[in-house]
N, C-alpha and C. Protein backbone atom coordinates (compact mmCIF):
# COMPACT_ATOMS: atom_id res chain seq x y z
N UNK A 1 23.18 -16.36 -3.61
CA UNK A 1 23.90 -15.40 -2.79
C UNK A 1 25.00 -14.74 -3.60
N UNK A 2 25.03 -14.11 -4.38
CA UNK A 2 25.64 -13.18 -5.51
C UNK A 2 26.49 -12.54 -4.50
N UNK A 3 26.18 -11.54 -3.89
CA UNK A 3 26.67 -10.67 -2.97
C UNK A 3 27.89 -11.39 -1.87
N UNK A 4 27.77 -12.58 -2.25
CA UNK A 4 28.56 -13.52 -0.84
C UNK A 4 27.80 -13.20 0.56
N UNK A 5 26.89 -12.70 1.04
CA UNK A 5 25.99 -12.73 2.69
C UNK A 5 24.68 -12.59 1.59
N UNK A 6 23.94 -12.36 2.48
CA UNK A 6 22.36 -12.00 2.65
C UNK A 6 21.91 -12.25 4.35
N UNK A 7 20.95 -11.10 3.95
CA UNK A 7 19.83 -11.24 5.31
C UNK A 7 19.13 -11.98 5.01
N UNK A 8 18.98 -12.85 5.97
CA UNK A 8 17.57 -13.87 6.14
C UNK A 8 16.38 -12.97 6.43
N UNK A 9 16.18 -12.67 7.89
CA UNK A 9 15.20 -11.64 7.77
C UNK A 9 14.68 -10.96 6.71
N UNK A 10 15.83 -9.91 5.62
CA UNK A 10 15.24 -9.57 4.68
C UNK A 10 14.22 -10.61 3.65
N UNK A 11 14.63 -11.69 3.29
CA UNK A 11 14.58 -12.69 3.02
C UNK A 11 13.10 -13.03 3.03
N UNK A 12 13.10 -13.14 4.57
CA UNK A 12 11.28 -13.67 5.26
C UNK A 12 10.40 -12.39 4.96
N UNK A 13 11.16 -11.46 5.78
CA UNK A 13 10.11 -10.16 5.78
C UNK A 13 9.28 -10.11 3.86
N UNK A 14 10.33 -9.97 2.99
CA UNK A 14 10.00 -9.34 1.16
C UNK A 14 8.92 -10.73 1.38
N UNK A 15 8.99 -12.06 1.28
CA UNK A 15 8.13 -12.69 1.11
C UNK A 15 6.81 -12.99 1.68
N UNK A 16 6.94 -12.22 2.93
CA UNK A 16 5.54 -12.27 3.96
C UNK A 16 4.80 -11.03 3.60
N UNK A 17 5.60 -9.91 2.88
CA UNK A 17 4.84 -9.12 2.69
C UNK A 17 3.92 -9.39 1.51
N UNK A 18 4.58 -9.60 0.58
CA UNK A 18 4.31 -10.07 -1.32
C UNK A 18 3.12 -11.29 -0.45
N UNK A 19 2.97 -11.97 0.18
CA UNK A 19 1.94 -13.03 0.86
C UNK A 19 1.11 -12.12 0.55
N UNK A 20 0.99 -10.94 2.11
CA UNK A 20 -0.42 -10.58 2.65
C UNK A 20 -0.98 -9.33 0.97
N UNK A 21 -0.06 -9.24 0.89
CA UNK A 21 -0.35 -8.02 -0.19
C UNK A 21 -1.33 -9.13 -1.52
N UNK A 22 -1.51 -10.00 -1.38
CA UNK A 22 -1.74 -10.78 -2.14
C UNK A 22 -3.48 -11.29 -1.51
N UNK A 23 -3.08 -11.06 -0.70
CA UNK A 23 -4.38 -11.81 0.06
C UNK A 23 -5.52 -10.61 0.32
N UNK A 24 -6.94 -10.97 0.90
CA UNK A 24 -8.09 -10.64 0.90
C UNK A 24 -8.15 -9.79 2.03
N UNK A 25 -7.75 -9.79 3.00
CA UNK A 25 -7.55 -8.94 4.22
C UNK A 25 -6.64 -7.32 3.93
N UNK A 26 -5.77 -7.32 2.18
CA UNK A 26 -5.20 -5.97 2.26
C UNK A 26 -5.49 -5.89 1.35
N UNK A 27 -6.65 -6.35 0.44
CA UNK A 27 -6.81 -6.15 -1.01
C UNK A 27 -7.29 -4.50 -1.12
N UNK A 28 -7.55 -3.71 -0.28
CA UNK A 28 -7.87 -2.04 -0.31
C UNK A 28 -6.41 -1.18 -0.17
N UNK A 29 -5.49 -2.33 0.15
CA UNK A 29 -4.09 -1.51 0.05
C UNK A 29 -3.19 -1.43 -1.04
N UNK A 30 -2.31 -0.33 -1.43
CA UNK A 30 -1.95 0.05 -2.64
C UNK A 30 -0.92 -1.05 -2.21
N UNK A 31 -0.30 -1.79 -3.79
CA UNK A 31 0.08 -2.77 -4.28
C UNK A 31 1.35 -2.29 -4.88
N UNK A 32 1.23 -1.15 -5.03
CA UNK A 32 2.69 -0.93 -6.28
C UNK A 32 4.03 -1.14 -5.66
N UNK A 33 5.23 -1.10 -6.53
CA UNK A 33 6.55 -1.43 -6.04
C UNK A 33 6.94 -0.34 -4.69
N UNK A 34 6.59 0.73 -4.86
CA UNK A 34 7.16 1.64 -4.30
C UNK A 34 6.44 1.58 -2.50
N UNK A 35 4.92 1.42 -2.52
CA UNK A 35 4.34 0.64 -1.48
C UNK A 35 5.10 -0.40 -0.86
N UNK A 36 5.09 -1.37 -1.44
CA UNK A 36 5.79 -2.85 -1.14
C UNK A 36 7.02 -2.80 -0.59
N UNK A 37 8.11 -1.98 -1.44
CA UNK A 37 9.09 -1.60 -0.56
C UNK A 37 9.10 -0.80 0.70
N UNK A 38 8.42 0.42 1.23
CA UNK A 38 8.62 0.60 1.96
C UNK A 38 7.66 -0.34 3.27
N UNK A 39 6.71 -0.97 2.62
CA UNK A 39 6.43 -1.79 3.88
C UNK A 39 7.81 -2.85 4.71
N UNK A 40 8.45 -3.47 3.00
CA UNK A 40 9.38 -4.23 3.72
C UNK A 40 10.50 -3.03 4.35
N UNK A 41 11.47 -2.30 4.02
CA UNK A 41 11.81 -1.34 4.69
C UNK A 41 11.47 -0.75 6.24
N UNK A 42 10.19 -0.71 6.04
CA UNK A 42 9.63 -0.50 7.54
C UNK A 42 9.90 -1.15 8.05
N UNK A 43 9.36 -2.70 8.01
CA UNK A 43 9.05 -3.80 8.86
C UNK A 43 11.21 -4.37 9.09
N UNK A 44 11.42 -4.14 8.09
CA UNK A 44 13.37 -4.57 8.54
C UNK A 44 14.02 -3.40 9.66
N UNK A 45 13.04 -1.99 9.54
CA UNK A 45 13.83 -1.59 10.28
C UNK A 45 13.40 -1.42 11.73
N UNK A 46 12.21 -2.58 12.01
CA UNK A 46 11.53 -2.54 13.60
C UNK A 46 12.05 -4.27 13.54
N UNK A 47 12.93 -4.95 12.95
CA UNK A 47 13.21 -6.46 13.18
C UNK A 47 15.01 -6.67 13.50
N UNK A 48 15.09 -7.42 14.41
CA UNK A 48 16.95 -7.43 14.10
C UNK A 48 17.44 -8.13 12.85
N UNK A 49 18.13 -7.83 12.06
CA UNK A 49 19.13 -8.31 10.80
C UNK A 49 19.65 -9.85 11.68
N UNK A 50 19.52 -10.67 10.17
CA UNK A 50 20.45 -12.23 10.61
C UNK A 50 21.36 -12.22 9.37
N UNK A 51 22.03 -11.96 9.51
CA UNK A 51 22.95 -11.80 7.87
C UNK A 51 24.08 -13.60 7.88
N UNK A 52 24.52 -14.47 7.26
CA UNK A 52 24.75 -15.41 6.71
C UNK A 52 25.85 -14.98 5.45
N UNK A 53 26.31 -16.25 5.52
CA UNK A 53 27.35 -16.67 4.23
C UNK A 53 27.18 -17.14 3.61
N UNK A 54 26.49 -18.52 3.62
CA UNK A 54 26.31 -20.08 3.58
C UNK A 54 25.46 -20.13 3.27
N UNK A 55 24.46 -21.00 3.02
CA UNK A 55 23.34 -21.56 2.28
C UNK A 55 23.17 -22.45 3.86
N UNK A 56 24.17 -23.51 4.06
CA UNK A 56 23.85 -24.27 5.97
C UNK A 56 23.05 -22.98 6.75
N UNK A 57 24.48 -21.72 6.75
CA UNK A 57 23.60 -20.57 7.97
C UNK A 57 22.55 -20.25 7.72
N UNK A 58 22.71 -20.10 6.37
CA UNK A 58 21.01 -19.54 5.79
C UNK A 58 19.64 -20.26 6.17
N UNK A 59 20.05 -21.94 6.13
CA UNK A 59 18.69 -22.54 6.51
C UNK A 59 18.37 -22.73 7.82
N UNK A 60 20.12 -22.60 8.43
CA UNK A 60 19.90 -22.91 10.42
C UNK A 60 19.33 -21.61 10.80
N UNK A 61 19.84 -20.58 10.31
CA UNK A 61 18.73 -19.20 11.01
C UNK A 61 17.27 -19.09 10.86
N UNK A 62 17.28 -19.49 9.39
CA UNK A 62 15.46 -19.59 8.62
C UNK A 62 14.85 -20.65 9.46
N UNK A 63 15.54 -21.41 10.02
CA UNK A 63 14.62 -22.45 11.20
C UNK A 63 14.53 -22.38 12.50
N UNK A 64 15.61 -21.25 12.99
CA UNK A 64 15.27 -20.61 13.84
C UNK A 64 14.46 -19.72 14.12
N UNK A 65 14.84 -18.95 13.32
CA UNK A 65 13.25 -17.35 13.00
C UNK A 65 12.07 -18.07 12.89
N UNK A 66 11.77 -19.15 11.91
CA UNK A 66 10.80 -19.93 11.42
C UNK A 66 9.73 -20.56 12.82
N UNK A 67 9.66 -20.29 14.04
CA UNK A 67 8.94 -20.89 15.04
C UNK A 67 7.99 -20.04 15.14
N UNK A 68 6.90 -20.51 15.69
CA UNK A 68 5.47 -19.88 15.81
C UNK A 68 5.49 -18.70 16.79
N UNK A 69 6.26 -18.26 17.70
CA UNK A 69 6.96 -17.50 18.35
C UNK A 69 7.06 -16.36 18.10
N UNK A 70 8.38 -16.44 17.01
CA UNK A 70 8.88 -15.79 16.14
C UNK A 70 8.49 -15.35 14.82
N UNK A 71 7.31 -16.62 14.25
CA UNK A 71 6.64 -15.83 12.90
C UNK A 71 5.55 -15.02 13.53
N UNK A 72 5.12 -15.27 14.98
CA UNK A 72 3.97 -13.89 15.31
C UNK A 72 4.61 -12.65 15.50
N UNK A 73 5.47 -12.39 16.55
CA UNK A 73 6.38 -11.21 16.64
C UNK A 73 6.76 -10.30 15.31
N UNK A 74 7.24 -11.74 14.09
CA UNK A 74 8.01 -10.95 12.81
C UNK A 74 6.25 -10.39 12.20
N UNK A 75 5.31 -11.34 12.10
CA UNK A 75 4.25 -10.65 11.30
C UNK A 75 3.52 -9.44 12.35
N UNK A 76 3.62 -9.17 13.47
CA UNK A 76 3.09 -8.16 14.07
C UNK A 76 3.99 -6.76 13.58
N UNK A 77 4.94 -7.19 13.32
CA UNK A 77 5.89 -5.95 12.80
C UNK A 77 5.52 -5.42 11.29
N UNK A 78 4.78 -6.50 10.89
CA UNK A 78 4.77 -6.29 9.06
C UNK A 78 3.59 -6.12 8.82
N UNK A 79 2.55 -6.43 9.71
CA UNK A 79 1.20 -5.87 9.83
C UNK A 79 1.20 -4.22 10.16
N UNK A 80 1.92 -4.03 11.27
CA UNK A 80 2.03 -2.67 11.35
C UNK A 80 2.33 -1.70 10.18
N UNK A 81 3.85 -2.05 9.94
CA UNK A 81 4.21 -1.70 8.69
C UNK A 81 3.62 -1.21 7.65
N UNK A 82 2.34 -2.55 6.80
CA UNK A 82 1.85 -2.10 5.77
C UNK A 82 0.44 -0.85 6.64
N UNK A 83 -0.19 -1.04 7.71
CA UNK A 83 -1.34 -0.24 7.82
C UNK A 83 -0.33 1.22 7.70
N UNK A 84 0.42 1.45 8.42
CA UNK A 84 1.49 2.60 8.18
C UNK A 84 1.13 3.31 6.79
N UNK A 85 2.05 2.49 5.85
CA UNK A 85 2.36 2.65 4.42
C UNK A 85 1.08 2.93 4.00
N UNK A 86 0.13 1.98 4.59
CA UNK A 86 -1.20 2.26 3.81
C UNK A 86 -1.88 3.54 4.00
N UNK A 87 -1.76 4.09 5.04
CA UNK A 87 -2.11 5.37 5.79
C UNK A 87 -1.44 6.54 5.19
N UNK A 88 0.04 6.80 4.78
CA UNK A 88 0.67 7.83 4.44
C UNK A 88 1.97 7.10 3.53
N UNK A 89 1.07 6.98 2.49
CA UNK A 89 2.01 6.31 0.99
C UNK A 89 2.95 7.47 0.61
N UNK A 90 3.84 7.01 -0.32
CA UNK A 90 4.76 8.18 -0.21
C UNK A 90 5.07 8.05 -1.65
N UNK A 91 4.04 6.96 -2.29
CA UNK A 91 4.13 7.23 -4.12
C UNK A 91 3.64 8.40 -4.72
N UNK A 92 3.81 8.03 -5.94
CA UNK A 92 2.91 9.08 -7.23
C UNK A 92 1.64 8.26 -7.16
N UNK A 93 0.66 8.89 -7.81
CA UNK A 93 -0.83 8.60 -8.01
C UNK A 93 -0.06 7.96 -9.27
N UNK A 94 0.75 8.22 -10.16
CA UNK A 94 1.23 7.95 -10.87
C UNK A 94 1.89 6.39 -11.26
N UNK A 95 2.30 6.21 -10.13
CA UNK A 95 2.73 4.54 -10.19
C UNK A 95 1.45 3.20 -10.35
């Protein structure tokens, strides 16, 4: 925590995406940085922010968000997200 806070959310969302982007179900979707970010981008800005100090807050929120509940809701947002991105990319052919 360099910054002294961080988002958790941000946190979950960058790593659930870097998951599916990885996996066999989006392997036809563009991969590059500029993709990837705006999926996570998207998906943070349809999720509420948990922002933290602590490394304690950090893991009591991450186990809160962390319920089966809550990881369907957060991945229905990040599913959306990437078909989005995937639909109307906003890279260079170039990247």
């Amino acid at each position: 925590m360099d910054k002294g806070y961080i988002n958790v959310m941000e946190e979950m969302v960058a790593t659930l995406v870097n998951f599916y982007m990885t996996g066999n179900e989006y392997q036809t979707f563009c991969k590059c940085k500029k993709c990837r970010n705006d999926m996570i981008a998207l998906s943070l800005n349809n999720l509420p922010s948990h922002y933290v100090t602590t490394e304690e807050g950090r893991e009591r929120i991450y186990d809160q968000l962390n319920t089966e509940e809550n990881r369907m809701w957060i991945n229905k947002r990040i599913i959306n997200a990437i078909h989005i991105v995937g639909k109307y990319p906003k890279h260079d052919n170039t990247d």
